[in-house]
N, C-alpha and C. Protein backbone atom coordinates (compact mmCIF):
# COMPACT_ATOMS: atom_id res chain seq x y z
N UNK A 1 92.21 94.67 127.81
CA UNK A 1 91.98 93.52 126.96
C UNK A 1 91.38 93.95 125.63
N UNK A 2 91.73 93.60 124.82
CA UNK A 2 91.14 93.58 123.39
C UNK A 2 90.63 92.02 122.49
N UNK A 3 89.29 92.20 122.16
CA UNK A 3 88.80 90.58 121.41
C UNK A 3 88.92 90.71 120.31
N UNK A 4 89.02 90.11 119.52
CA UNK A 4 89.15 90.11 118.17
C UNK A 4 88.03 88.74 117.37
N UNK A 5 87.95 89.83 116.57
CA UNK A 5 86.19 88.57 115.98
C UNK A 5 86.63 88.37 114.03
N UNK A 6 86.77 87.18 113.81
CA UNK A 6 87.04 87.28 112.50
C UNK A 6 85.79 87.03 111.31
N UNK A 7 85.71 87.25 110.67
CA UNK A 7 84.57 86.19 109.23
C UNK A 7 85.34 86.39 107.99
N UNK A 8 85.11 85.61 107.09
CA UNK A 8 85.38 85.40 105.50
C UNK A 8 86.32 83.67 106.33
N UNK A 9 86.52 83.39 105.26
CA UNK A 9 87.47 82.30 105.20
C UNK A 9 86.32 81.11 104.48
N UNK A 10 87.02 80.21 104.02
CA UNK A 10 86.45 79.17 103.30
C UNK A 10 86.98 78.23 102.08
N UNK A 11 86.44 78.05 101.49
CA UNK A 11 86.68 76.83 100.30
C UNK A 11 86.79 77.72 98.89
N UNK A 12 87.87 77.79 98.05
CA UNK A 12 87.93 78.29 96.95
C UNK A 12 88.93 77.74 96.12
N UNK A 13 88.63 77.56 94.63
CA UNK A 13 88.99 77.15 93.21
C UNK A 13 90.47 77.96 93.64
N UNK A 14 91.67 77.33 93.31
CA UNK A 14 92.39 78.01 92.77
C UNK A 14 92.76 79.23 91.92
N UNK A 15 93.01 80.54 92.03
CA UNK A 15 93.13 81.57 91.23
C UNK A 15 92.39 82.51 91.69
N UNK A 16 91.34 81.77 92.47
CA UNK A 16 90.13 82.51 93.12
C UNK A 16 90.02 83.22 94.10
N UNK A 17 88.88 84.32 94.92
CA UNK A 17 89.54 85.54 95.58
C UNK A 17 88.46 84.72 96.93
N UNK A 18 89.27 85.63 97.88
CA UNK A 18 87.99 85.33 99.69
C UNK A 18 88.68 86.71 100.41
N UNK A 19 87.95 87.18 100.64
CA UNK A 19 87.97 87.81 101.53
C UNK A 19 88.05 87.84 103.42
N UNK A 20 88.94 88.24 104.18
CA UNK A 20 89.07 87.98 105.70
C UNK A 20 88.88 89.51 106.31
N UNK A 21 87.84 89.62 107.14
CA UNK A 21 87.82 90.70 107.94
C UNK A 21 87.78 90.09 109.53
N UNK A 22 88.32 91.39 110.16
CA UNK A 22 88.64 91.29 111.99
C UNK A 22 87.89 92.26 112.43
N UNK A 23 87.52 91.84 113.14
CA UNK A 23 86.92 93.47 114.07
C UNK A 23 87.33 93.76 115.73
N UNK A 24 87.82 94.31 116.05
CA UNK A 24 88.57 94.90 117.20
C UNK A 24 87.71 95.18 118.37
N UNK A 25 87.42 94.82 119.66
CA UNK A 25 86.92 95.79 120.43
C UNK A 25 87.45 95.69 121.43
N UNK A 26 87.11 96.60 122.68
CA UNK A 26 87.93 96.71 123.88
C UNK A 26 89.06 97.53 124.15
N UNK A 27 90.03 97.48 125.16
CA UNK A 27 90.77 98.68 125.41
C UNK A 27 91.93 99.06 124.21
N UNK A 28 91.23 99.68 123.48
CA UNK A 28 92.44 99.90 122.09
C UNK A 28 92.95 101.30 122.32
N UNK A 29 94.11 101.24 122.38
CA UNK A 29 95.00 102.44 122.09
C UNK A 29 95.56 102.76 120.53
N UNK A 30 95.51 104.15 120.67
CA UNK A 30 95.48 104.90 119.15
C UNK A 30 97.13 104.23 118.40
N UNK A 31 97.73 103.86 119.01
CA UNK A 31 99.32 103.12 118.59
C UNK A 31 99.46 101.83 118.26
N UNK A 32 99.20 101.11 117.20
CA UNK A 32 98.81 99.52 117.75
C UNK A 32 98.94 99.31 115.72
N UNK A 33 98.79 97.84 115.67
CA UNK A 33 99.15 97.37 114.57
C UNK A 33 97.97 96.40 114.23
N UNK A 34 97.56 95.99 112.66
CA UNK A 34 96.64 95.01 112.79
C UNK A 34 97.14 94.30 111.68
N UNK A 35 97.28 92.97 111.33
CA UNK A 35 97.79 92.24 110.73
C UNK A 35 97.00 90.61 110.19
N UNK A 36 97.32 89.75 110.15
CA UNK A 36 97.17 88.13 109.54
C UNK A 36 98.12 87.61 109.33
N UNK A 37 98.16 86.45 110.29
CA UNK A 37 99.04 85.16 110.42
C UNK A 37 98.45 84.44 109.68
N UNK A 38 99.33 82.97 109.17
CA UNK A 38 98.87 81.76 109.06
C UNK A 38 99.72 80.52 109.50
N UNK A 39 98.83 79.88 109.50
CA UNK A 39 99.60 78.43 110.23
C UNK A 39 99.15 77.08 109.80
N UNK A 40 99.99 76.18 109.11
CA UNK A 40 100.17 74.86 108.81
C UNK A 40 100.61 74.22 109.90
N UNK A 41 99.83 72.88 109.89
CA UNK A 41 100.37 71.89 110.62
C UNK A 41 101.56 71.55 110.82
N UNK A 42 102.52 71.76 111.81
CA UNK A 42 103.48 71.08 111.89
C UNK A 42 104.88 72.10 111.50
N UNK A 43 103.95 73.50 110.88
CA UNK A 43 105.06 74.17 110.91
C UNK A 43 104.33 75.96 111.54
N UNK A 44 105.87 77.21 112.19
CA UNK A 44 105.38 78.10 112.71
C UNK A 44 104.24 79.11 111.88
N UNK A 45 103.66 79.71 113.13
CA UNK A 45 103.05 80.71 112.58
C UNK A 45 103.70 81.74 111.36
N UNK A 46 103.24 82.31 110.16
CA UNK A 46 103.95 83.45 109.78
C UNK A 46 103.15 84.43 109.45
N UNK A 47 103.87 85.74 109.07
CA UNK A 47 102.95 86.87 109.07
C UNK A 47 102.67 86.58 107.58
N UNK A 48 101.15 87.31 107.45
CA UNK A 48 101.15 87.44 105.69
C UNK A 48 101.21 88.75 105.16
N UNK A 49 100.31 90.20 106.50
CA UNK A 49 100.62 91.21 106.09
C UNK A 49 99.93 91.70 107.38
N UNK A 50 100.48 93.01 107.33
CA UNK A 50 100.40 93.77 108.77
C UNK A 50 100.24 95.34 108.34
N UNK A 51 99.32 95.88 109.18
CA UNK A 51 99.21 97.58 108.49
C UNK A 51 99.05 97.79 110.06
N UNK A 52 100.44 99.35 110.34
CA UNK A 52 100.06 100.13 111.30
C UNK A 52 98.67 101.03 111.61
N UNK A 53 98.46 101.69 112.18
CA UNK A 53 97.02 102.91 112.26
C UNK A 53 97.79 103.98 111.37
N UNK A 54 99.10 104.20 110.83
CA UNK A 54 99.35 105.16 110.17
C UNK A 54 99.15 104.70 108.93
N UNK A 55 99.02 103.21 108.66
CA UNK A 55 98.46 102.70 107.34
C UNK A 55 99.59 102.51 106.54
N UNK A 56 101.05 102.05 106.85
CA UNK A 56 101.87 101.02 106.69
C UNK A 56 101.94 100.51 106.54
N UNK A 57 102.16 99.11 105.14
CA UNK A 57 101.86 98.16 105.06
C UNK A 57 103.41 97.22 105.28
N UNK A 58 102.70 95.98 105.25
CA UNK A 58 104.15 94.94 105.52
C UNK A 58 103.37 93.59 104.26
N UNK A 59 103.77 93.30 103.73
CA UNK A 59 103.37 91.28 103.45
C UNK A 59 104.97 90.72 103.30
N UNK A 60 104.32 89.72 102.95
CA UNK A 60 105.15 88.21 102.91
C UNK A 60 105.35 88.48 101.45
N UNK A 61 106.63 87.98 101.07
CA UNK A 61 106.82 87.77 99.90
C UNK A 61 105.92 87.47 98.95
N UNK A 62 105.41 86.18 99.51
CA UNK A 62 104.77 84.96 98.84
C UNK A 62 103.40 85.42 98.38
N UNK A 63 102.98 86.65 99.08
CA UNK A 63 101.68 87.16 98.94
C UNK A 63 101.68 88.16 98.18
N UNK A 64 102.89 88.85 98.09
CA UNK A 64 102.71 90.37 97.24
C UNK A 64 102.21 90.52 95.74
N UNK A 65 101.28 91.15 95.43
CA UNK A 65 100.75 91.56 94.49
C UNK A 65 99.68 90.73 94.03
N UNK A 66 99.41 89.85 95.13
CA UNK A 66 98.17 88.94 95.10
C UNK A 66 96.81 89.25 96.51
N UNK A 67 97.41 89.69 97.89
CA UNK A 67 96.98 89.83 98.37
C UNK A 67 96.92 91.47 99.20
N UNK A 68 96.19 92.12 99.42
CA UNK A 68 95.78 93.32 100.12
C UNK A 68 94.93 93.69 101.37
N UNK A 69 96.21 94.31 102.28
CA UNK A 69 95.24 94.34 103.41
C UNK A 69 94.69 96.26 103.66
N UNK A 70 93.91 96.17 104.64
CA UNK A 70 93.32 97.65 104.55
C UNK A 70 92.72 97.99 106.36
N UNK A 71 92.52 98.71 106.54
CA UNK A 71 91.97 98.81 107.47
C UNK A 71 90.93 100.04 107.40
N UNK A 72 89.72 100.14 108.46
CA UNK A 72 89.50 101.33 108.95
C UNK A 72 89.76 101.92 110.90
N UNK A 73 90.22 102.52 110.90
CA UNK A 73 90.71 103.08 112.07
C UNK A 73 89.59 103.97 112.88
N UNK A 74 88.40 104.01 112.35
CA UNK A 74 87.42 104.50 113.14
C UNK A 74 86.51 103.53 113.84
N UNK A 75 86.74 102.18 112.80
CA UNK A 75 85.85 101.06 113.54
C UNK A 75 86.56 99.87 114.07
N UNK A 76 88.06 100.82 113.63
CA UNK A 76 88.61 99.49 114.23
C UNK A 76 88.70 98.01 113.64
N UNK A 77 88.45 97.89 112.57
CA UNK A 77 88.80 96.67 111.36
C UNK A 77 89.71 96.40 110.50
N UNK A 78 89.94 95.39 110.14
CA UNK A 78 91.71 95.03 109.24
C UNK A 78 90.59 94.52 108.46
N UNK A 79 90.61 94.50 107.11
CA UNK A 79 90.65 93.28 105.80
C UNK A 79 91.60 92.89 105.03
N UNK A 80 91.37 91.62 104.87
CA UNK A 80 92.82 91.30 103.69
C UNK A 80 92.05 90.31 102.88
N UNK A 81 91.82 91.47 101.40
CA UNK A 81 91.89 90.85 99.82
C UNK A 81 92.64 89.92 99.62
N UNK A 82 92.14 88.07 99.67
CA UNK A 82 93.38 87.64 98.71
C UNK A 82 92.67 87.69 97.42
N UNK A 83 94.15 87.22 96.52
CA UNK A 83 93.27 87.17 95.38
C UNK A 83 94.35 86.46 94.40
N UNK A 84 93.99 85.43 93.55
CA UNK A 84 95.17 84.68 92.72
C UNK A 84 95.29 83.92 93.77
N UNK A 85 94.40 83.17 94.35
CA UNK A 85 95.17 82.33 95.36
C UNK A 85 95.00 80.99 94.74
N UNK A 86 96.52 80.62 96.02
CA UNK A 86 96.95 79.39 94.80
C UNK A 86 96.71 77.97 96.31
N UNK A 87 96.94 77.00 96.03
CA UNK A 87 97.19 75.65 97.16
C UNK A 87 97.80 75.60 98.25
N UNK A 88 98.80 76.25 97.99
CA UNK A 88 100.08 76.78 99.01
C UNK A 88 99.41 77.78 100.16
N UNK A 89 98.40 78.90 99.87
CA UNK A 89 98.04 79.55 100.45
C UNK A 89 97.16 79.36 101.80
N UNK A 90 96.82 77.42 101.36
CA UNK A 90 95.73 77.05 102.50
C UNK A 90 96.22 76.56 103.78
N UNK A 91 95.74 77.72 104.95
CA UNK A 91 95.97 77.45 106.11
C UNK A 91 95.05 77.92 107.09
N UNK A 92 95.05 77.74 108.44
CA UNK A 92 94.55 78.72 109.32
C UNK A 92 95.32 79.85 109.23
N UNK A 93 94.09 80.90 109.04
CA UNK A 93 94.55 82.28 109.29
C UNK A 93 93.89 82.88 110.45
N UNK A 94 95.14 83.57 111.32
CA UNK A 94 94.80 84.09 112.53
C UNK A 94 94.91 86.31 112.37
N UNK A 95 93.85 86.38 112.91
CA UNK A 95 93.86 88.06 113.11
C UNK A 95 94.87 88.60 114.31
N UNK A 96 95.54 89.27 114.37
CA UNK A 96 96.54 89.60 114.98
C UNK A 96 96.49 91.05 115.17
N UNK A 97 95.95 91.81 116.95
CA UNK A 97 96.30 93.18 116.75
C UNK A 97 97.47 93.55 118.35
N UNK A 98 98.56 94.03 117.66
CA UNK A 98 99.33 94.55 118.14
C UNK A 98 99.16 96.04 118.90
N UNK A 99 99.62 96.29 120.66
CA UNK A 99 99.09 97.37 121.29
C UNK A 99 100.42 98.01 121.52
N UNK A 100 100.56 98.64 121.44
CA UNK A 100 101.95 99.39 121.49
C UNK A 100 102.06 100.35 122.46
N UNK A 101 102.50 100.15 123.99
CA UNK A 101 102.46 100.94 125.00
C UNK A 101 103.41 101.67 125.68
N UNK A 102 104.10 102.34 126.66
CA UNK A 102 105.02 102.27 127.54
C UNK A 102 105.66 100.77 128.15
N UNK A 103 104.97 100.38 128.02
CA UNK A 103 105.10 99.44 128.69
C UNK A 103 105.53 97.89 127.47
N UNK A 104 105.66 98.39 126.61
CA UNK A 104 105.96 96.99 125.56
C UNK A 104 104.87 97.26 124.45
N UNK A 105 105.42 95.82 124.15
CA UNK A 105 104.14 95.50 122.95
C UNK A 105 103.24 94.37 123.44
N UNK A 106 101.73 94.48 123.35
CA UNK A 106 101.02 93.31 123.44
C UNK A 106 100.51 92.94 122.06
N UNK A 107 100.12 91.54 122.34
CA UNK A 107 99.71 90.99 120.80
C UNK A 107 98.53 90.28 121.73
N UNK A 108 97.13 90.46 120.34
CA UNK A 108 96.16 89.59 120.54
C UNK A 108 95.84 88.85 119.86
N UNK A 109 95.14 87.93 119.62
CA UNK A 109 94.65 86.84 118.58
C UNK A 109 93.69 86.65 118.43
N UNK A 110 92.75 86.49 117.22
CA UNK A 110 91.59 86.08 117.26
C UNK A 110 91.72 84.24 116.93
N UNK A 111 90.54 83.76 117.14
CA UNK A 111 90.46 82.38 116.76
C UNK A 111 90.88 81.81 116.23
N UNK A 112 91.06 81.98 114.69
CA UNK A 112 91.57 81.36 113.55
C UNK A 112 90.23 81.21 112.16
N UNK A 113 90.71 81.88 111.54
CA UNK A 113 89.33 80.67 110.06
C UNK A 113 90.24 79.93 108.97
N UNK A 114 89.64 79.06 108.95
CA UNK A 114 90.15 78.29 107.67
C UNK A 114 90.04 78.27 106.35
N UNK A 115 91.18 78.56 105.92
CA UNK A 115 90.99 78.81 104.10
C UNK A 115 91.63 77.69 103.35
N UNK A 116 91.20 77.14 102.22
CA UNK A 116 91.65 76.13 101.69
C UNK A 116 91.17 76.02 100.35
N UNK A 117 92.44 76.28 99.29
CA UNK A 117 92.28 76.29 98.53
C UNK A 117 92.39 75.32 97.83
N UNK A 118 91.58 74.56 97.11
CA UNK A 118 91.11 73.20 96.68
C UNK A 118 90.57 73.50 94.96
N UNK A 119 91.12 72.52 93.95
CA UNK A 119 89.86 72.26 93.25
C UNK A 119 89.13 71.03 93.73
């Protein structure tokens, strides 16, 4: 099992930056992925950006060159810089770490925090 613990998320001005960190603990294997979902009411989850342990990155269109994710692999943490964020951007965001085994892929989830970008 692996838990996942999130902080940052909150209330911000348009254009304006927040920061989201995860922190990992439990049975983690050295192969695994760490990422951020988000999710609106009424419609699916999507990815916003995802970095392997080899430090690979993935985003969403909609996010590139506004938002940055990072990790450290010794403690086991993802962050993701937004920044330029706009209205569109406000949703629950979920931490997401992917275990990559013989046996498949597992995915975990953390809680969710809420970001909402408001004036």
């Amino acid at each position: 099992q692996v838990q996942l613990v999130e902080s940052g998320g909150g209330l911000v001005q348009p254009g304006g930056s927040l920061r989201l960190s995860c922190a990992a603990s439990g049975s983690i294997v050295s192969l695994n992925a760490m990422g951020w979902y988000r999710q609106v009411p009424g419609k699916q989850r999507e990815l916003v950006a995802s970095i392997l342990s080899g430090r690979n990155t993935n985003y969403a269109d909609s996010v590139k060159g506004r938002f940055t994710i990072s990790r450290d692999n010794a403690k086991n943490t993802v962050s993701l810089q937004m920044n330029s964020l706009k209205p569109e951007d406000t949703a629950v965001y979920y931490c997401n770490f992917k275990q990559f085994t013989a046996g498949g892929i597992r995915d975990y989830w953390g809680q969710g925090t809420q970001v909402t970008v408001s004036s």
